[in-house]
N, C-alpha and C. Protein backbone atom coordinates (compact mmCIF):
# COMPACT_ATOMS: atom_id res chain seq x y z
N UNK A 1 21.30 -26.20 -2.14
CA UNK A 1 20.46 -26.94 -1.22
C UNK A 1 19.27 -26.12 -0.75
N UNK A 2 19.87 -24.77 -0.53
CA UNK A 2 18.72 -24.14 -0.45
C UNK A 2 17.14 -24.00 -1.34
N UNK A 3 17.65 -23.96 -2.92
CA UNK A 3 16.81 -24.05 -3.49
C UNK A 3 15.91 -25.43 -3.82
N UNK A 4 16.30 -26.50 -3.26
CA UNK A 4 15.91 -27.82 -3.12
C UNK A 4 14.88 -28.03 -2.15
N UNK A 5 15.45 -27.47 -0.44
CA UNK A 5 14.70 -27.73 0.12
C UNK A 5 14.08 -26.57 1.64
N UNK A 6 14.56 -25.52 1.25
CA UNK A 6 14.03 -24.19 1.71
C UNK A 6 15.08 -24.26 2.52
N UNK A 7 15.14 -23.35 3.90
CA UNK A 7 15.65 -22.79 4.72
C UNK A 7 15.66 -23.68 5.84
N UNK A 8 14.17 -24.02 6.02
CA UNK A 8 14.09 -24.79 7.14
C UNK A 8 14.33 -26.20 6.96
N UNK A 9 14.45 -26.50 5.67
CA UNK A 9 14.46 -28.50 5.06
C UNK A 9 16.31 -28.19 5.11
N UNK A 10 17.33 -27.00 5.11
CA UNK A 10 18.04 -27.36 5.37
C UNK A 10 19.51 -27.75 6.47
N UNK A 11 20.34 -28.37 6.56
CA UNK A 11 20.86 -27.97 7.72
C UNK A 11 22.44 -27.66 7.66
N UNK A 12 23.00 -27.23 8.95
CA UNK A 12 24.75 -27.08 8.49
C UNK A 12 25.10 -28.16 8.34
N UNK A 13 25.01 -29.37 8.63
CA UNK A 13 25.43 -30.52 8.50
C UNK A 13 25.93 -30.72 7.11
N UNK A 14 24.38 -30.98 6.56
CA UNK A 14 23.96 -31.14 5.12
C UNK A 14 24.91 -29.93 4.40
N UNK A 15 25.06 -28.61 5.10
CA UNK A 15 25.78 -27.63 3.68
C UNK A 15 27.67 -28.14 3.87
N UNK A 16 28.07 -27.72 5.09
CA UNK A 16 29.23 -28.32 5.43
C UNK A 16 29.76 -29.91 4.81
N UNK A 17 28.86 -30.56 4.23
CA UNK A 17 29.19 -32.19 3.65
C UNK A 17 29.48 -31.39 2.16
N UNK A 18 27.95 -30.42 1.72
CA UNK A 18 27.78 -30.60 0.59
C UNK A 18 29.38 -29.70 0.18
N UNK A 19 29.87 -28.67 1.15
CA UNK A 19 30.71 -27.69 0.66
C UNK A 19 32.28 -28.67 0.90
N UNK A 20 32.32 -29.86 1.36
CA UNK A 20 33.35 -30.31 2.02
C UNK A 20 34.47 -29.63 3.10
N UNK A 21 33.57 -29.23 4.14
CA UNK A 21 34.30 -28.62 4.93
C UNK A 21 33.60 -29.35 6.30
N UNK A 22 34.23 -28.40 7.32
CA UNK A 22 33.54 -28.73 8.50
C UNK A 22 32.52 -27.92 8.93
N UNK A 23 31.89 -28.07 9.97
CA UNK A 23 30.54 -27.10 10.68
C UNK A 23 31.54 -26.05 11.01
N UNK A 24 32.60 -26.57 11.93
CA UNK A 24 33.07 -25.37 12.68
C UNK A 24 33.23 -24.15 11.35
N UNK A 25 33.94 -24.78 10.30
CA UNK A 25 34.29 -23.83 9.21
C UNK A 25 32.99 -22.67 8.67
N UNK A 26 31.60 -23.63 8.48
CA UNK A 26 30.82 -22.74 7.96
C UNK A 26 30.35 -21.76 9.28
N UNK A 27 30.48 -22.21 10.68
CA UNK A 27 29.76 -20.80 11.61
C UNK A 27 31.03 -20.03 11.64
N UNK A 28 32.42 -19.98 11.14
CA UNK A 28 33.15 -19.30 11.19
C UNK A 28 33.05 -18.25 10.19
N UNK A 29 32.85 -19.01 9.16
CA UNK A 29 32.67 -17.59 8.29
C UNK A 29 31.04 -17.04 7.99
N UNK A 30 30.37 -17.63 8.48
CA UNK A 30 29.02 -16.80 7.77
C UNK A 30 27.96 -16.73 9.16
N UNK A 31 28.68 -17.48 10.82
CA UNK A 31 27.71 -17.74 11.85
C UNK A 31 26.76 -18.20 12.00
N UNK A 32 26.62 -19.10 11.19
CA UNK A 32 25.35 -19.82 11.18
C UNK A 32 24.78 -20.22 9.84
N UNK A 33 23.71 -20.96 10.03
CA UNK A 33 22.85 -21.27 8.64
C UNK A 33 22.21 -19.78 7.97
N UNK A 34 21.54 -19.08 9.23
CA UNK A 34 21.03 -17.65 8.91
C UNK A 34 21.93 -16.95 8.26
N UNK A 35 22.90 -16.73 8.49
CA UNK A 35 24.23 -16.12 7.85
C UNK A 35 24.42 -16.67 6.43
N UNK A 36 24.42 -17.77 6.60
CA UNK A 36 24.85 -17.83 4.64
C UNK A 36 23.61 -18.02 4.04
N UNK A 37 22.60 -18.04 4.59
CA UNK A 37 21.42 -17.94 3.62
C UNK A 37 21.11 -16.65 3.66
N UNK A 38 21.35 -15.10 4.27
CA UNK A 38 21.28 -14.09 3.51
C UNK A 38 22.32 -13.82 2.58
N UNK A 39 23.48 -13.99 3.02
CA UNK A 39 24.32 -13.78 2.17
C UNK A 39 24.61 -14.30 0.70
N UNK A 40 23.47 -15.47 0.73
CA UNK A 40 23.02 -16.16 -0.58
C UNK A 40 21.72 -15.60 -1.52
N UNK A 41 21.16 -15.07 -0.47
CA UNK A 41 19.56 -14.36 -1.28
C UNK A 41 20.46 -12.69 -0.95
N UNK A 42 21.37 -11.93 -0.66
CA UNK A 42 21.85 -10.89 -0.92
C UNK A 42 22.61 -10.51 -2.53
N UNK A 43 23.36 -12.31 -2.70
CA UNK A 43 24.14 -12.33 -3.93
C UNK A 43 23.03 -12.28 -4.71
N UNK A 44 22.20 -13.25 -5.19
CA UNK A 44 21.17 -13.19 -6.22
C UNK A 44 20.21 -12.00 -6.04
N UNK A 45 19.78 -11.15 -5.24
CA UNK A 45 19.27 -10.24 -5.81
C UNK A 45 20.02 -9.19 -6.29
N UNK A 46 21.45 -8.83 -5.51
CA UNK A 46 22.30 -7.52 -6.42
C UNK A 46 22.11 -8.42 -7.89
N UNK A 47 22.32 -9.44 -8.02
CA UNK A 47 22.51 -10.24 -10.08
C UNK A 47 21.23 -9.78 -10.53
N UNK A 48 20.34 -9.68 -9.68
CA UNK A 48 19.12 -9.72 -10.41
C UNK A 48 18.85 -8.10 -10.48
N UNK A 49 18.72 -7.67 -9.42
CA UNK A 49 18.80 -6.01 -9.52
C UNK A 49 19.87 -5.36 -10.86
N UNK A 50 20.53 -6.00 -10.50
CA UNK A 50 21.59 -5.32 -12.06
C UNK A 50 21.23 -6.04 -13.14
N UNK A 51 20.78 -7.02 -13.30
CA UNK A 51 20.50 -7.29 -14.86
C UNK A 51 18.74 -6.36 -15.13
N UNK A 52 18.20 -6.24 -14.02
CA UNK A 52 16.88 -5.15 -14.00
C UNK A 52 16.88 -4.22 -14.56
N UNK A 53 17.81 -3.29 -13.82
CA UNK A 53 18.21 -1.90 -13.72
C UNK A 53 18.76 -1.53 -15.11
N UNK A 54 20.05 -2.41 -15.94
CA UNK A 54 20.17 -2.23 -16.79
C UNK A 54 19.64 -2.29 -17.95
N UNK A 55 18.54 -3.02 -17.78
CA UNK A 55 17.36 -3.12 -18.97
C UNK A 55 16.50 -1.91 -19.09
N UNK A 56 16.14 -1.02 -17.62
CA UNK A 56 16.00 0.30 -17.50
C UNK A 56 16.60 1.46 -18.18
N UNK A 57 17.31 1.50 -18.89
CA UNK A 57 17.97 2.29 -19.53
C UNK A 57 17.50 3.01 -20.76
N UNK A 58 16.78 2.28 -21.63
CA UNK A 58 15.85 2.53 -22.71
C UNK A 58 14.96 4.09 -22.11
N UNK A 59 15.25 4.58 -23.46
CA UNK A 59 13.77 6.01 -22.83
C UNK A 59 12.65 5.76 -23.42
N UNK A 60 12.29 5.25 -24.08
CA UNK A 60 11.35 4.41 -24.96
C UNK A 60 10.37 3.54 -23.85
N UNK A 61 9.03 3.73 -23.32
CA UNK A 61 8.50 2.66 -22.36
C UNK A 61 8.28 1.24 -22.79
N UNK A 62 8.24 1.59 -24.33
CA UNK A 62 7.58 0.43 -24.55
C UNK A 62 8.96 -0.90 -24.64
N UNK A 63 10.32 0.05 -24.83
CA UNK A 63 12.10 -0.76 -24.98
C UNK A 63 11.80 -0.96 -23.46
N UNK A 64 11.44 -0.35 -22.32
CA UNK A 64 11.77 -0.44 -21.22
C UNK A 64 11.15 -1.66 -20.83
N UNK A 65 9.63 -1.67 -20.91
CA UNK A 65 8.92 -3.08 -20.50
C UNK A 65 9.40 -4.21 -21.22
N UNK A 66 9.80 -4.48 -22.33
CA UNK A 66 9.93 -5.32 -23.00
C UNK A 66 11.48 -5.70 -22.42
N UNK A 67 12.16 -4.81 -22.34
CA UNK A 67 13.45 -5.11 -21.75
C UNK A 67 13.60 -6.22 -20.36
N UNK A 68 12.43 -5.16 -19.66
CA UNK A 68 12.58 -5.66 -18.14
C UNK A 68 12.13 -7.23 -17.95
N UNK A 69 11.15 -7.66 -19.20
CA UNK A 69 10.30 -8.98 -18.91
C UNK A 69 11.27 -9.81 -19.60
N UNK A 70 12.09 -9.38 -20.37
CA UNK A 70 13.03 -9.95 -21.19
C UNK A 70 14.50 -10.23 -20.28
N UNK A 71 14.62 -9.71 -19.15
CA UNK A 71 15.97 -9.87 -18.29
C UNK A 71 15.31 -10.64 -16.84
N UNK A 72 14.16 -10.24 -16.52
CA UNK A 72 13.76 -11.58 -15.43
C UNK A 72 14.08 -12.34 -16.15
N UNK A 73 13.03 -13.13 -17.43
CA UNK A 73 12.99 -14.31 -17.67
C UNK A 73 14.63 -14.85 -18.27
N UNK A 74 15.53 -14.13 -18.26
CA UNK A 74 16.98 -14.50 -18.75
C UNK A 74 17.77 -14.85 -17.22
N UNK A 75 17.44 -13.93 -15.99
CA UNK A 75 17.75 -14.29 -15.03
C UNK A 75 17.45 -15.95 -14.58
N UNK A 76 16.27 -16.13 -14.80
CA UNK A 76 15.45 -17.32 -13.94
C UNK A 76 15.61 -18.48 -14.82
N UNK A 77 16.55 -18.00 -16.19
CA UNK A 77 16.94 -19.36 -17.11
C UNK A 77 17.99 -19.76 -16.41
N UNK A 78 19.14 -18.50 -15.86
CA UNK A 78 20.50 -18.53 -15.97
C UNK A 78 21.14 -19.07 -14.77
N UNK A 79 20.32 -18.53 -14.00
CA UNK A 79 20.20 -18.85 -11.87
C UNK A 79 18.96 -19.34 -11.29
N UNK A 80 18.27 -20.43 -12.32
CA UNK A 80 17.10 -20.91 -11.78
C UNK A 80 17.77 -21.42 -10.11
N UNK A 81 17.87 -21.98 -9.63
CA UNK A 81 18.56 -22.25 -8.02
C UNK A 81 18.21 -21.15 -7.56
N UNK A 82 18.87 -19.86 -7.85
CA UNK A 82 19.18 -18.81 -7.10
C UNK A 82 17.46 -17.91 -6.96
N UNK A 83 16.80 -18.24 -8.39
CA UNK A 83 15.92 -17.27 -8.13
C UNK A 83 14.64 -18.39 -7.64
N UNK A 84 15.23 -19.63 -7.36
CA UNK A 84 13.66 -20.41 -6.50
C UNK A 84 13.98 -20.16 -4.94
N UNK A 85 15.40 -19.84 -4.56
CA UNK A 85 15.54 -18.91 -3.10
C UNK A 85 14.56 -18.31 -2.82
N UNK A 86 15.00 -16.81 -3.78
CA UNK A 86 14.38 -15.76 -3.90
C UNK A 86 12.92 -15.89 -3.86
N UNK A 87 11.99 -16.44 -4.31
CA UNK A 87 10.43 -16.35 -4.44
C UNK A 87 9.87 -17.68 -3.17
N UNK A 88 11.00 -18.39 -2.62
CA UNK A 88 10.58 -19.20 -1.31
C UNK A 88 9.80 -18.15 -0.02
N UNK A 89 10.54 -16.73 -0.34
CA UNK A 89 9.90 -16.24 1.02
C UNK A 89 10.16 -16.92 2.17
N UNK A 90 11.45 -17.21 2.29
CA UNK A 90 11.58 -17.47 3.80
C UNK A 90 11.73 -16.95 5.21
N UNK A 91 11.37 -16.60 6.31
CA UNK A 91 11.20 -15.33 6.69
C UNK A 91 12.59 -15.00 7.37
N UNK A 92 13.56 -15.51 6.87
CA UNK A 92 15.34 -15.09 6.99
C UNK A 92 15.51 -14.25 6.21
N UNK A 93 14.97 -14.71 5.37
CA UNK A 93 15.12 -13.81 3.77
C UNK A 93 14.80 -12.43 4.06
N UNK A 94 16.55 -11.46 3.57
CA UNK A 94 16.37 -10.04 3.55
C UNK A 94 15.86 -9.14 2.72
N UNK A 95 14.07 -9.61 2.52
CA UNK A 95 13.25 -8.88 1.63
C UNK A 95 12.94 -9.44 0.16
N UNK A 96 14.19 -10.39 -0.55
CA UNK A 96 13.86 -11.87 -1.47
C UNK A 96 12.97 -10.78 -2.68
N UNK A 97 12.61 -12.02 -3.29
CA UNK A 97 11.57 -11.70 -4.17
C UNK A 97 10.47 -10.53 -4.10
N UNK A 98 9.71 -10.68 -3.02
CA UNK A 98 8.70 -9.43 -2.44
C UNK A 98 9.11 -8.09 -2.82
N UNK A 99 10.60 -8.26 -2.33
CA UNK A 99 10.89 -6.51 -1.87
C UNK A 99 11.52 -6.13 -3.22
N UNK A 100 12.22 -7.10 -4.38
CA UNK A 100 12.02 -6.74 -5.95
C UNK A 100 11.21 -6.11 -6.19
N UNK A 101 10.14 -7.09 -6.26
CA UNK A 101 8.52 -6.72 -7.04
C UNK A 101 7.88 -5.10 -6.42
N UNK A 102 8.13 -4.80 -5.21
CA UNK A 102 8.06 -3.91 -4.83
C UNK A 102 8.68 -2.47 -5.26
N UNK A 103 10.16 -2.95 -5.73
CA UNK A 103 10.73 -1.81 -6.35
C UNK A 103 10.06 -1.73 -7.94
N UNK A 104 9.89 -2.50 -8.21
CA UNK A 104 9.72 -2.65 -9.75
C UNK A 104 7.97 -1.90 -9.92
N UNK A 105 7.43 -2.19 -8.68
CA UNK A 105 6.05 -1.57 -9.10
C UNK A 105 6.43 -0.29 -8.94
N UNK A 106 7.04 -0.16 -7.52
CA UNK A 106 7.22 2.15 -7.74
C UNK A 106 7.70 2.19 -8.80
N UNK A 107 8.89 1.50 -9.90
CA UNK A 107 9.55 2.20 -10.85
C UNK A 107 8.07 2.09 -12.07
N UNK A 108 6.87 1.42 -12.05
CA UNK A 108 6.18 1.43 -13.15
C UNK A 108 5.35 2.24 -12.75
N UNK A 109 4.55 2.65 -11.24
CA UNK A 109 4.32 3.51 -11.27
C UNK A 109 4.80 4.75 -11.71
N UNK A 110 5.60 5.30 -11.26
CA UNK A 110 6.26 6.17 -11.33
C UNK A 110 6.49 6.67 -13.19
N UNK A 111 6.53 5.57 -14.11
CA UNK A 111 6.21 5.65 -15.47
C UNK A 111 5.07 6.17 -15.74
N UNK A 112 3.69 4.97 -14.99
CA UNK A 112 2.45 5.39 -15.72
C UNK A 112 1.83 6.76 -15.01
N UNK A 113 2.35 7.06 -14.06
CA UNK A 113 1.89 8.18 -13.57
C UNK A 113 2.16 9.44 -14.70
N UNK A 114 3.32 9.91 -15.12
CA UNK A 114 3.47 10.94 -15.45
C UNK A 114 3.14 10.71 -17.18
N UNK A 115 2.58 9.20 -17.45
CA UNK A 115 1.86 8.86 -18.79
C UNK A 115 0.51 9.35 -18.85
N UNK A 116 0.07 8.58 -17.58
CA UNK A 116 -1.27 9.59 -17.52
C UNK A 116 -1.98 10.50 -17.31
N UNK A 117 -0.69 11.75 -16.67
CA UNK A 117 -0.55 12.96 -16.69
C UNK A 117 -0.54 13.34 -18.55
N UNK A 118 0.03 13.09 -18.62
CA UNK A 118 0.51 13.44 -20.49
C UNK A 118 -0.93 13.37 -20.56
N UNK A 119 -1.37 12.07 -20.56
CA UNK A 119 -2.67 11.33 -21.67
C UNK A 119 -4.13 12.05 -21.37
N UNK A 120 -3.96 12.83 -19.98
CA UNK A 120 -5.11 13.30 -18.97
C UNK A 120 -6.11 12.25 -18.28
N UNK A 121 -5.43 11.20 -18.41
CA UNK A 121 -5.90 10.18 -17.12
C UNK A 121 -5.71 10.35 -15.91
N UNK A 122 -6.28 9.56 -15.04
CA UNK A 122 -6.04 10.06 -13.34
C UNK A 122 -4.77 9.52 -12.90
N UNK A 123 -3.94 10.34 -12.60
CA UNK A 123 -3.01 9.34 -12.30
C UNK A 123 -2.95 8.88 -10.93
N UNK A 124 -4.24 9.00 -10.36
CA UNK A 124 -4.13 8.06 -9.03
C UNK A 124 -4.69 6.79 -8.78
N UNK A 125 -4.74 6.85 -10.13
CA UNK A 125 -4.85 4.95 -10.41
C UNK A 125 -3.43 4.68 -10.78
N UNK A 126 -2.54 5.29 -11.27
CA UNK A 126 -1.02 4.73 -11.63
C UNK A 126 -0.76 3.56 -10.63
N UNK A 127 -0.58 3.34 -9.33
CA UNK A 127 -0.53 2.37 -8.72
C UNK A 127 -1.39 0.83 -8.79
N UNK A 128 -3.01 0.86 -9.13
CA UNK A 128 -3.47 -0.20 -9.43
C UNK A 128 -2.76 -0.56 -10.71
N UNK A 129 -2.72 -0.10 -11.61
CA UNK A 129 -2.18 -0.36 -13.01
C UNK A 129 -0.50 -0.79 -12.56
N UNK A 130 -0.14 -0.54 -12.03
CA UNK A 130 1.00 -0.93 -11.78
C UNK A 130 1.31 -2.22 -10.88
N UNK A 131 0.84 -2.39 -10.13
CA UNK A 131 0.15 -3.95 -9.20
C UNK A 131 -0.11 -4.84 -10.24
N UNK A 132 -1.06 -4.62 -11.65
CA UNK A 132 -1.54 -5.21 -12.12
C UNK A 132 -0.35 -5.91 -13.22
N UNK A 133 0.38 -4.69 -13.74
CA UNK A 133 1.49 -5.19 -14.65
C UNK A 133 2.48 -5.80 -14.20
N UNK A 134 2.96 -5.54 -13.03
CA UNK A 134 4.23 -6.23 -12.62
C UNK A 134 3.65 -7.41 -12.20
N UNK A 135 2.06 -7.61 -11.39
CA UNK A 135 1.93 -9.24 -11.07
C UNK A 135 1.83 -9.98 -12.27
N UNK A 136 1.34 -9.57 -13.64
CA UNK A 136 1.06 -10.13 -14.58
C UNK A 136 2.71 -10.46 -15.28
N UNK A 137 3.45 -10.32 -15.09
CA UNK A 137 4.73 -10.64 -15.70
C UNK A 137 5.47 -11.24 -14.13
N UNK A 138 5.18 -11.22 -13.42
CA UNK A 138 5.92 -11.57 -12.55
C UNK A 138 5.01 -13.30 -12.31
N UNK A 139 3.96 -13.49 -12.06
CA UNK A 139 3.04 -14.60 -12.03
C UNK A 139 3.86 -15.32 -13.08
N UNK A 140 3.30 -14.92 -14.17
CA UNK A 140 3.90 -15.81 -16.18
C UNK A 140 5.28 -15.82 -15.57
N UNK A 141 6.04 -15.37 -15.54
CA UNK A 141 7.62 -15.73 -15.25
C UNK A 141 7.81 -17.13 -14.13
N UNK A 142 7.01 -16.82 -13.31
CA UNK A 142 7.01 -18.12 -12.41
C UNK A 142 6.51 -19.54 -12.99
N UNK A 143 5.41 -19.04 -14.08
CA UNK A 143 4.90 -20.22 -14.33
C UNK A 143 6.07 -20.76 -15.51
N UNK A 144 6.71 -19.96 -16.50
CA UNK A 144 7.64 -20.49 -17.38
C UNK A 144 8.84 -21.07 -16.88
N UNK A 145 8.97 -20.80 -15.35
CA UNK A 145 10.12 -21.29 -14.75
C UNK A 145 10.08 -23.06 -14.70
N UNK A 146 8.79 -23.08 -14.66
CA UNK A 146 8.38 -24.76 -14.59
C UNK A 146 8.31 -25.49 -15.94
N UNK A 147 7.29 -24.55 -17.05
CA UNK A 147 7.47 -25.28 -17.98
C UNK A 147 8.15 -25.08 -19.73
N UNK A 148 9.40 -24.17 -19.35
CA UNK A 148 10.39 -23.55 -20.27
C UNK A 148 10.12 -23.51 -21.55
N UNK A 149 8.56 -23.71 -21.71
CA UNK A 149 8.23 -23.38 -23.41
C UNK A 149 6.90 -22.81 -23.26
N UNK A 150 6.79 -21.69 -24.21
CA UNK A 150 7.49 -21.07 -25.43
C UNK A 150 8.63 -20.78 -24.83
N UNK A 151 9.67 -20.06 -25.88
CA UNK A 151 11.10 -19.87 -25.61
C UNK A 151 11.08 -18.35 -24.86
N UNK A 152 11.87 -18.17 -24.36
CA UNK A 152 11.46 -16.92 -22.84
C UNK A 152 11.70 -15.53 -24.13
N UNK A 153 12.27 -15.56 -25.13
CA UNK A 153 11.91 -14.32 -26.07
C UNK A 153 10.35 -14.41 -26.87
N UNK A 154 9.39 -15.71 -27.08
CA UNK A 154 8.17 -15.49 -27.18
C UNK A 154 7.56 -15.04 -25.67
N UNK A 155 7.92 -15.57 -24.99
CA UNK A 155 6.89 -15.61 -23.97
C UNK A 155 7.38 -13.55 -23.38
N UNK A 156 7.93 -12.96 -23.72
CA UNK A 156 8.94 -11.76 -23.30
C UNK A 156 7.69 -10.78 -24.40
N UNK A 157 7.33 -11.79 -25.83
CA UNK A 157 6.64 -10.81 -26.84
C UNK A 157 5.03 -11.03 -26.08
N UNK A 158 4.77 -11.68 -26.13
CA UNK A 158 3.47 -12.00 -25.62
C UNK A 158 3.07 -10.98 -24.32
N UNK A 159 3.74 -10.98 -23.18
CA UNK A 159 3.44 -10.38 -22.34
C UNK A 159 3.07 -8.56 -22.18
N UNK A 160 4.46 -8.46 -23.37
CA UNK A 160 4.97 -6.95 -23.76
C UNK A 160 3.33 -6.52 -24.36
N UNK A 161 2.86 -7.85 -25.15
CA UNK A 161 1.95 -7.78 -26.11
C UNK A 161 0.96 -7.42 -25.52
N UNK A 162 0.30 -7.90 -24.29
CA UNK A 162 -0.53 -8.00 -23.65
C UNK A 162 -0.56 -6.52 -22.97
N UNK A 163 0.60 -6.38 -22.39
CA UNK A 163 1.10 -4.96 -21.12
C UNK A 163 0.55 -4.02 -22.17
N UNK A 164 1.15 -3.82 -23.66
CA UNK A 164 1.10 -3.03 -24.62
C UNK A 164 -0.36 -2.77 -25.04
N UNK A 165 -0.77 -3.53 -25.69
CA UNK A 165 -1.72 -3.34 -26.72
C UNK A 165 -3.14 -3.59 -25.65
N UNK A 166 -2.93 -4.32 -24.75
CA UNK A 166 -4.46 -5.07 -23.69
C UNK A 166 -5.27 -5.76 -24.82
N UNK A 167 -6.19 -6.29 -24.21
CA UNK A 167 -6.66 -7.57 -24.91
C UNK A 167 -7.33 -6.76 -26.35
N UNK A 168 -8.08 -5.70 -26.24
CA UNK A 168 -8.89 -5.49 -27.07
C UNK A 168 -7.78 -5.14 -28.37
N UNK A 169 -6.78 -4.84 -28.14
CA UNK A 169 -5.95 -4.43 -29.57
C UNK A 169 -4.79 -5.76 -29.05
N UNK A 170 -4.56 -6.79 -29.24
CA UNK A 170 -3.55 -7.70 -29.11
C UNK A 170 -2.81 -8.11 -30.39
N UNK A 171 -1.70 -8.12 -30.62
CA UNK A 171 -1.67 -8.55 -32.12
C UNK A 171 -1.35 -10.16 -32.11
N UNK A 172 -1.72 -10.71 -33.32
CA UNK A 172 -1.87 -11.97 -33.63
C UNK A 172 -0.20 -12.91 -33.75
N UNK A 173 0.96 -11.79 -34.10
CA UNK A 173 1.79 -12.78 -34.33
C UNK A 173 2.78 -11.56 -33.22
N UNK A 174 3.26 -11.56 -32.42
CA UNK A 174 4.04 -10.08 -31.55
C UNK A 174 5.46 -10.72 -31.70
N UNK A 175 6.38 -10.10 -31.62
CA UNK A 175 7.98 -10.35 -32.00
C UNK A 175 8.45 -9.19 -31.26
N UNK A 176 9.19 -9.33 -30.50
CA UNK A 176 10.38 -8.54 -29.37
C UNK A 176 11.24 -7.53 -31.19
N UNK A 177 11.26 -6.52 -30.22
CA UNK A 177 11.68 -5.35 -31.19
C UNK A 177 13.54 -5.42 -30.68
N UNK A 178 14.22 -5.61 -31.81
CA UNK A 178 15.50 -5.18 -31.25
C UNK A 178 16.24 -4.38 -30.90
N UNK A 179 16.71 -3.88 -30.04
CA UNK A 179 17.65 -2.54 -29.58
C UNK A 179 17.92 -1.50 -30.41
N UNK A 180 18.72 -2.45 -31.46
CA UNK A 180 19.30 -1.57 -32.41
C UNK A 180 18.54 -0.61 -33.12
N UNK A 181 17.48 -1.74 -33.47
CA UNK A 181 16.50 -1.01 -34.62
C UNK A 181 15.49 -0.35 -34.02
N UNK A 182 15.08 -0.24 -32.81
CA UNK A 182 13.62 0.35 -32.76
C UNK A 182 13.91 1.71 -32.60
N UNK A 183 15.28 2.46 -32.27
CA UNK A 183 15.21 4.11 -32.70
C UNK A 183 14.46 4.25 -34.05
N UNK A 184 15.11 3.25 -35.32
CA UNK A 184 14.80 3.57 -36.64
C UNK A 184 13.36 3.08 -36.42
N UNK A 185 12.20 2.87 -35.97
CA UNK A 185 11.36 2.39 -36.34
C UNK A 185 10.60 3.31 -35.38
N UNK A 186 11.03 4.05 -34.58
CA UNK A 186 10.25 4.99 -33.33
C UNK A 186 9.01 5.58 -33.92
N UNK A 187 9.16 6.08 -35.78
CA UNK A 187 8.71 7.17 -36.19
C UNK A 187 7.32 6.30 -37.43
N UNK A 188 7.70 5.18 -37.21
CA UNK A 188 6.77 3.94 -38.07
C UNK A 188 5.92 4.06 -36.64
N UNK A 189 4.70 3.17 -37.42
CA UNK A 189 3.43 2.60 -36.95
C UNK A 189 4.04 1.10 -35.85
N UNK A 190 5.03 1.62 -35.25
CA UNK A 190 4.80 0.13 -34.16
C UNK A 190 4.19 0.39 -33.23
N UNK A 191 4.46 -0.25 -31.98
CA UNK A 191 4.61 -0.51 -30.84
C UNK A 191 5.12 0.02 -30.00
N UNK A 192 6.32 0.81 -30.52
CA UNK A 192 6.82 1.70 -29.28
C UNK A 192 6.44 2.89 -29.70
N UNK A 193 5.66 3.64 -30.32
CA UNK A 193 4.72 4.86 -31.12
C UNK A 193 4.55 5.59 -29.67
N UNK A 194 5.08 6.08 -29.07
CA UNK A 194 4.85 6.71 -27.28
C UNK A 194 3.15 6.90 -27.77
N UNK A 195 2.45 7.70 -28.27
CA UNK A 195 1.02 7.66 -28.59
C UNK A 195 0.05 6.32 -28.42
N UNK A 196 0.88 5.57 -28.48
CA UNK A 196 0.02 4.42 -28.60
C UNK A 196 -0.36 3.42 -27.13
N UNK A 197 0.72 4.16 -25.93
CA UNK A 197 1.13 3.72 -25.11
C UNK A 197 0.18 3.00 -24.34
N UNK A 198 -0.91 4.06 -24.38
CA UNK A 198 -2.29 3.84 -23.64
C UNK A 198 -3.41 4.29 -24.26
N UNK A 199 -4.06 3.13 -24.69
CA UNK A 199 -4.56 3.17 -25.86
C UNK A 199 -6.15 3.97 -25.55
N UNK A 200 -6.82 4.95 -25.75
CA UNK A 200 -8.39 5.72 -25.44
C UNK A 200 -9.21 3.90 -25.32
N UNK A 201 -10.20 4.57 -24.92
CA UNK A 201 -11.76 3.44 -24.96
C UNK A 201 -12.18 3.61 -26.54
């Protein structure tokens, strides 16, 4: 219900019918409407934080981004309800969507920084560049939530495509690299080529 009709469109009445219980039952266990609506945007972000985090695992940046745009958009197939909570911003909400995106930019900072240390870029732009990538996959994820085509592994290549290559080198047909194989392919001319990461003018 929440994801139907926000926080404020809903009431205990309405959850207590929908749960078949009584009012008294739901302020008993959760105290209120406030009460089970964090405890509802608490559940979906630990799901979402762990299907994140574990896509983090890759040492490869380019397995890592592709991973990460590849487990939102699997989240927001799997718990669409749960993750239109999450991006309502309701101001009950213990940090929701926002305070994700927030972790997810320090963790890309925190990538492109010590990339553009390597590369001898400034890395005190790492933060705009990082604003820029996570809104750009985080925006497209919202918008595929509405209209579920391309299939969320094109739309996962495309973005990677975009994050990766930027417009001036984009490739024409991009395909999600698989787990298995992209160790064997580390040392080929792809995409995850760490050299290629950030591409000179």
């Amino acid at each position: 219900m929440f994801a139907e009709r926000g926080f404020e469109g809903t009431s205990i009445e309405e959850i207590a019918q929908r749960a078949n219980v009584s009012k008294p039952i739901v302020y008993e266990h959760f105290g209120g409407k406030e009460g089970l609506y964090a405890v509802v945007v608490d559940r979906e972000m630990e799901t979402l934080l762990e299907m994140v985090t574990a896509s983090l695992s890759r040492t490869s940046s380019f397995m890592r981004i592709q991973q990460v745009a590849l487990a939102l958009l699997t989240y927001m197939e799997e718990r669409t309800d749960g993750f239109r909570i999450l991006v309502r911003g309701d101001s009950t909400a213990t940090g929701g969507f926002s305070s994700l995106l927030n972790d997810a930019i320090s963790q890309v900072e925190h990538i492109l920084a010590s990339e553009f240390e390597r590369r001898d870029f400034d890395p005190a732009l790492a933060p705009m560049y990082a604003q820029a990538l996570v809104g750009m996959v985080s925006v497209t994820a919202q918008w595929w939530l509405d209209v579920r085509e391309p299939s969320k592994e094109v739309v996962a290549a495309h973005l990677v495509n975009l994050c990766w290559n930027g417009l001036a080198r984009l490739n024409a047909n991009p395909r999600l690299i698989a787990v298995e194989s992209a160790a064997k392919r580390a040392s080929a001319d792809t995409p995850d080529d760490e050299d290629d990461a950030l591409p000179a003018d």
